[in-house]
N, C-alpha and C. Protein backbone atom coordinates (compact mmCIF):
# COMPACT_ATOMS: atom_id res chain seq x y z
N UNK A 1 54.23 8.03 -26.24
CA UNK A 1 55.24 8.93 -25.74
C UNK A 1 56.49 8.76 -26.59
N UNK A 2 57.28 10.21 -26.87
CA UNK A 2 58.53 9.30 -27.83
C UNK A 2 59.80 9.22 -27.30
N UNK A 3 60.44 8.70 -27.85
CA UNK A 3 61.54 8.94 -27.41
C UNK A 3 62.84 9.71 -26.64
N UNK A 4 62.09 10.85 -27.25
CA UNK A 4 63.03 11.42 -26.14
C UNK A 4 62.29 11.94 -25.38
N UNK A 5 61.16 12.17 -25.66
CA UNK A 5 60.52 12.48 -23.60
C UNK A 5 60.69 11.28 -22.61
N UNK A 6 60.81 10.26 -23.40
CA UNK A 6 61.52 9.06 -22.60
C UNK A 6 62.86 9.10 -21.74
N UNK A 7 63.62 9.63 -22.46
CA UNK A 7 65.10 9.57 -22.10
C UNK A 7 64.67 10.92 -21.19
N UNK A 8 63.93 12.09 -21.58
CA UNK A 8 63.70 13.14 -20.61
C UNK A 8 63.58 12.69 -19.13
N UNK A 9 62.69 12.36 -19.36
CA UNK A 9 61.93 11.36 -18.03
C UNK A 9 63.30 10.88 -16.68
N UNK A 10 64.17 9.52 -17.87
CA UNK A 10 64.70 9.14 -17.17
C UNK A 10 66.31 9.90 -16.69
N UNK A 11 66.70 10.71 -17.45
CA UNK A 11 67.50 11.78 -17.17
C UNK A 11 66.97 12.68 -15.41
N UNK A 12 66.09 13.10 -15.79
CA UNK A 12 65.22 13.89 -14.63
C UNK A 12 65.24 12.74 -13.54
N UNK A 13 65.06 11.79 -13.74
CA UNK A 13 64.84 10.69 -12.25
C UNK A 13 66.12 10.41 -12.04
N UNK A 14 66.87 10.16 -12.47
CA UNK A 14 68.12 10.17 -11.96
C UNK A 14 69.27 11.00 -11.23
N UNK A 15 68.71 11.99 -12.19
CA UNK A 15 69.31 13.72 -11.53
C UNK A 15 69.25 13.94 -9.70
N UNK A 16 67.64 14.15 -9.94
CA UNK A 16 66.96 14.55 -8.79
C UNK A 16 67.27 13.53 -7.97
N UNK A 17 67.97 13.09 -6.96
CA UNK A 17 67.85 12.56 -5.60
C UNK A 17 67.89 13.28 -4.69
N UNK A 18 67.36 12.31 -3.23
CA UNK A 18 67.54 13.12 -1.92
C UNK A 18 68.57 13.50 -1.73
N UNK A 19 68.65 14.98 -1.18
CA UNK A 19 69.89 15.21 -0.79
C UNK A 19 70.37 14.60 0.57
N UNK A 20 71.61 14.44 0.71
CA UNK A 20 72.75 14.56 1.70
C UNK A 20 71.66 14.19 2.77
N UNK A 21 71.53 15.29 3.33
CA UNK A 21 71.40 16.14 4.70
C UNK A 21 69.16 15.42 5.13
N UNK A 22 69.03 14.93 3.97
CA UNK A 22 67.59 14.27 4.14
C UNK A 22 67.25 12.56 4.08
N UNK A 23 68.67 12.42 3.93
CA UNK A 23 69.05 10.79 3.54
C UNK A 23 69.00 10.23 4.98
N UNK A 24 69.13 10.40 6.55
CA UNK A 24 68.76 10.39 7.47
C UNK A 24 67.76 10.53 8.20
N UNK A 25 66.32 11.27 7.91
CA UNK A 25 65.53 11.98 7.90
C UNK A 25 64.31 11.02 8.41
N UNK A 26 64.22 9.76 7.84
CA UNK A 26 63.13 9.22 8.18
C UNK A 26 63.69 7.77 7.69
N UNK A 27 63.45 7.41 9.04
CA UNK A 27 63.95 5.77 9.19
C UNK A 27 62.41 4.97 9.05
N UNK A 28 62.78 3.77 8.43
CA UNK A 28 61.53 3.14 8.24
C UNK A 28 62.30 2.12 10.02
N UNK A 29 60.69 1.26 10.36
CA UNK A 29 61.15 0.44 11.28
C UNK A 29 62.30 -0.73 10.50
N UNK A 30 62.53 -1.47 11.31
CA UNK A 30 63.72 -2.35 10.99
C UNK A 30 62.55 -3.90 10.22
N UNK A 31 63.02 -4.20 8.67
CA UNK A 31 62.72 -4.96 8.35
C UNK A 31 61.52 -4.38 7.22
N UNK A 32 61.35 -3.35 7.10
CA UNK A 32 60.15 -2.83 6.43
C UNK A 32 61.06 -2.19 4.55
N UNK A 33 59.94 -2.11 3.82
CA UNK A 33 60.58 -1.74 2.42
C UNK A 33 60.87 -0.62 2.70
N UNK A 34 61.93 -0.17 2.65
CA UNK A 34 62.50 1.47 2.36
C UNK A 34 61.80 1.86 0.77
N UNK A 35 62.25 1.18 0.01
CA UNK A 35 61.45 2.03 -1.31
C UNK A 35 61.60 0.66 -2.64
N UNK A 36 60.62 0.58 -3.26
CA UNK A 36 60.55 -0.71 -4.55
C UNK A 36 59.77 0.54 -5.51
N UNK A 37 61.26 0.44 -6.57
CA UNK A 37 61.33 1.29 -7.85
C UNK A 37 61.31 0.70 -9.10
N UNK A 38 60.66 0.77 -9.84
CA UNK A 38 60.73 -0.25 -11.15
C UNK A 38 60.38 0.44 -12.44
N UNK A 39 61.09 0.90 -13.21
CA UNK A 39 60.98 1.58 -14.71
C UNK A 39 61.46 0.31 -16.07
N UNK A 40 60.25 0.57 -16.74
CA UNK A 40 60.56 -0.39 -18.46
C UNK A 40 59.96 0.47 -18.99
N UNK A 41 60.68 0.35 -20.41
CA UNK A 41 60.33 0.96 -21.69
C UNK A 41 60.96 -0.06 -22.77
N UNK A 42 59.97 0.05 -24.02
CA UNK A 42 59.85 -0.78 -24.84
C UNK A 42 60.94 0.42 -26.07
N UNK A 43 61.45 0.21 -26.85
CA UNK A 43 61.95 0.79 -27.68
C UNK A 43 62.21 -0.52 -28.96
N UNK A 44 62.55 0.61 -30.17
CA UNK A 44 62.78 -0.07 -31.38
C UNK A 44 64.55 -0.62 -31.66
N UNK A 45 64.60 -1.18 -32.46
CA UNK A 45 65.98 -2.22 -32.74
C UNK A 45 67.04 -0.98 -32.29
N UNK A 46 66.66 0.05 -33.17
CA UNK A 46 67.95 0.81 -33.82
C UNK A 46 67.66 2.19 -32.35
N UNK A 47 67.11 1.97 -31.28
CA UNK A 47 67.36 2.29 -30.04
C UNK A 47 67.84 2.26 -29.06
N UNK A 48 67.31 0.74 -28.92
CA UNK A 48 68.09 -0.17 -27.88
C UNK A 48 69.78 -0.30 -27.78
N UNK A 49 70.50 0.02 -28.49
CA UNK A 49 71.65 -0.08 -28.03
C UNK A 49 72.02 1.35 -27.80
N UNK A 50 71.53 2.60 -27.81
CA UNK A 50 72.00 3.76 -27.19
C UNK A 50 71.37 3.64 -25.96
N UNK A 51 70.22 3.34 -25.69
CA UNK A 51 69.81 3.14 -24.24
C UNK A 51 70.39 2.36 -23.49
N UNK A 52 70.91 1.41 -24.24
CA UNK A 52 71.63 0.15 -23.33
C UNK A 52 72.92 1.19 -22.41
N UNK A 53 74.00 1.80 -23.60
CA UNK A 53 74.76 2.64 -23.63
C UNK A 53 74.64 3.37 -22.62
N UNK A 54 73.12 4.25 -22.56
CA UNK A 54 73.11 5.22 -21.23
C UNK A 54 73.24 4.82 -19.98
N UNK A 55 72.50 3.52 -19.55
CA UNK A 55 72.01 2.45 -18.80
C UNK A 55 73.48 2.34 -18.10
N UNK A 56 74.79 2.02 -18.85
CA UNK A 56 76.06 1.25 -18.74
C UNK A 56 76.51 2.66 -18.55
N UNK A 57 76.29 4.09 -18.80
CA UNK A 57 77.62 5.11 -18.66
C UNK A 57 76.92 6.10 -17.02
N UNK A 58 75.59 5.68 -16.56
CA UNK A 58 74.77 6.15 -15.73
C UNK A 58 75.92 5.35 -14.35
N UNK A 59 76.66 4.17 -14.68
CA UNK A 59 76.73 3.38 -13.95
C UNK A 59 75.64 1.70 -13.34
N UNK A 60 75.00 2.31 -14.07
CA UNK A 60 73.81 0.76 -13.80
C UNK A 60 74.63 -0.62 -14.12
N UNK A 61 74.22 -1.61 -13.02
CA UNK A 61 74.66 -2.87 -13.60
C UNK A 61 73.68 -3.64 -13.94
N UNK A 62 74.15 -4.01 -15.44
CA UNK A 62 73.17 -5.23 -16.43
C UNK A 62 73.49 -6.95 -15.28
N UNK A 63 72.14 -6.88 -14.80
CA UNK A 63 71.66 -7.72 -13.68
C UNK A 63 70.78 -9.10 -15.06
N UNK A 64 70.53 -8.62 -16.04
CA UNK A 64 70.62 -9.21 -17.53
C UNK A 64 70.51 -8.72 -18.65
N UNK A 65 71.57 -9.06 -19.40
CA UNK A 65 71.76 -8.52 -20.67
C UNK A 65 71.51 -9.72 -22.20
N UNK A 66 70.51 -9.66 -22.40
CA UNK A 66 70.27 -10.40 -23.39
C UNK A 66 70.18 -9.67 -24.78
N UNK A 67 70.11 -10.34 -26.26
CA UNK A 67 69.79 -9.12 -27.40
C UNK A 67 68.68 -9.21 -27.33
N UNK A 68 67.92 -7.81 -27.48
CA UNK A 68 67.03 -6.92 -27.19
C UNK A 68 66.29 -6.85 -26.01
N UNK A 69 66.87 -6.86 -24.74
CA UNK A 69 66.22 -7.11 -23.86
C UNK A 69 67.11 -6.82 -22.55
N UNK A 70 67.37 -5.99 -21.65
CA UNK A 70 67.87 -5.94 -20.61
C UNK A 70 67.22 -5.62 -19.33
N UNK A 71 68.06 -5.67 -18.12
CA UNK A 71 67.30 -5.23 -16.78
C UNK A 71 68.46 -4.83 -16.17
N UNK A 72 68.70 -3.37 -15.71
CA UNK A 72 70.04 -2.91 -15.21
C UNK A 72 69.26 -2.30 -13.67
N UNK A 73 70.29 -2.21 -12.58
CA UNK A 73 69.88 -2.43 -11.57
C UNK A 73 71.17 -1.22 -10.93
N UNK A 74 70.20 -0.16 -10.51
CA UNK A 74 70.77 1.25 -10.20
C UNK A 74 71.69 1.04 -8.71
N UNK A 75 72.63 2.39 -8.29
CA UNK A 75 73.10 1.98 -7.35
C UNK A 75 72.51 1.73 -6.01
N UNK A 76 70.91 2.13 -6.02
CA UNK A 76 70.36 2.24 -4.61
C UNK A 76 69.21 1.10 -5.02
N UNK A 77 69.40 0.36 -6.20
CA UNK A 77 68.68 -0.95 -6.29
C UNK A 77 67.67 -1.37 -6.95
N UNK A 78 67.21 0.28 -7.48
CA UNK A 78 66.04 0.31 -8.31
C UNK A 78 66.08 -0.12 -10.29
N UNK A 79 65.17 -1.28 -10.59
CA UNK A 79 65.25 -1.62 -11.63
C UNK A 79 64.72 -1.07 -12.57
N UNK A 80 65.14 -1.01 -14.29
CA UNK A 80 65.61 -0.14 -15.29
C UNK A 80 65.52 -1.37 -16.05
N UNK A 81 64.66 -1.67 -16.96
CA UNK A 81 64.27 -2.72 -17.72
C UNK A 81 64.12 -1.66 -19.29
N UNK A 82 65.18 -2.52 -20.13
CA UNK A 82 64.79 -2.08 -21.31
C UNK A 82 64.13 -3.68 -22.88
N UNK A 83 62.91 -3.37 -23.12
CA UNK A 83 62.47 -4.30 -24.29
C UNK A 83 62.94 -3.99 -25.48
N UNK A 84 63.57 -4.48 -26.52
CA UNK A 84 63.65 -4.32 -27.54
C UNK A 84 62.61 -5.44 -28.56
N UNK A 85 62.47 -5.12 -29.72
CA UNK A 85 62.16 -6.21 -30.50
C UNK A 85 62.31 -7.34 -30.15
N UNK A 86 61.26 -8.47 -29.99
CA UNK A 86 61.48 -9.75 -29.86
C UNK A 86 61.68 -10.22 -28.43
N UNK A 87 61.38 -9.34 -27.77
CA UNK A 87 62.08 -9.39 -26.14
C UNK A 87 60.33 -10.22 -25.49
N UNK A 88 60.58 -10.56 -24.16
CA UNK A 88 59.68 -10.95 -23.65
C UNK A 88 58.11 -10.16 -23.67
N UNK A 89 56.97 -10.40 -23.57
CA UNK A 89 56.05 -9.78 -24.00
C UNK A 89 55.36 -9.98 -22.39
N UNK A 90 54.94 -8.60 -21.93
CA UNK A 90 54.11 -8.86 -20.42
C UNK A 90 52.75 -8.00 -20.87
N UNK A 91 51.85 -7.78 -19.52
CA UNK A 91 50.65 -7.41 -19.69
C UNK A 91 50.71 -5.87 -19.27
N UNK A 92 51.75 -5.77 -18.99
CA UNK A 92 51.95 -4.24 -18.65
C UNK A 92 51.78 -3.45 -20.13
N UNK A 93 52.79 -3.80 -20.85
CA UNK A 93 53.23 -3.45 -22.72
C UNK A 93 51.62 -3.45 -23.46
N UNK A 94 50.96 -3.99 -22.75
CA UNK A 94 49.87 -3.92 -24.07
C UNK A 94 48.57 -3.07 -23.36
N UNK A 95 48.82 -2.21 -22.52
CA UNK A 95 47.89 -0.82 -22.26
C UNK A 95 47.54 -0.87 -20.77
């Protein structure tokens, strides 16, 4: 997938939230997950710092910011993991 259907992607998920008037709508019982959100993408050197960029002007807070490697953490809690070069290697990244 490239790059910018990447940033497409995450543009569009951010956009789109519940509205207002549906944010009331359906209560989970007390103590139960309301919602566990988790987005990573791997990108190249000379990427990673405009994504970082978007990550930081979206409002996300870098929950860790290492070089090439972050995890920013949206306002309703959902995590935004970006890999760069050299960054930690999981089993997700390799298919």
């Amino acid at each position: 997938m490239s790059f910018r259907a990447l940033l497409g992607a995450l543009v569009v998920s951010t956009v789109f939230t519940i509205p207002a008037f549906a944010e009331g709508a359906f209560q989970a019982p007390p103590g139960a997950v309301e919602r566990l959100q988790w987005n990573a993408i791997t990108v190249t050197a000379r990427q990673f710092k405009p994504m970082h960029d978007l990550a930081v002007s979206l409002g996300w807070y870098p929950a860790v910011d290492q070089k090439n490697f972050a995890v920013f953490v949206s306002p309703n809690g959902n995590l935004f993991e970006i890999y760069g070069p050299g960054s930690p290697r999981y089993a997700w990244q390799e298919g």
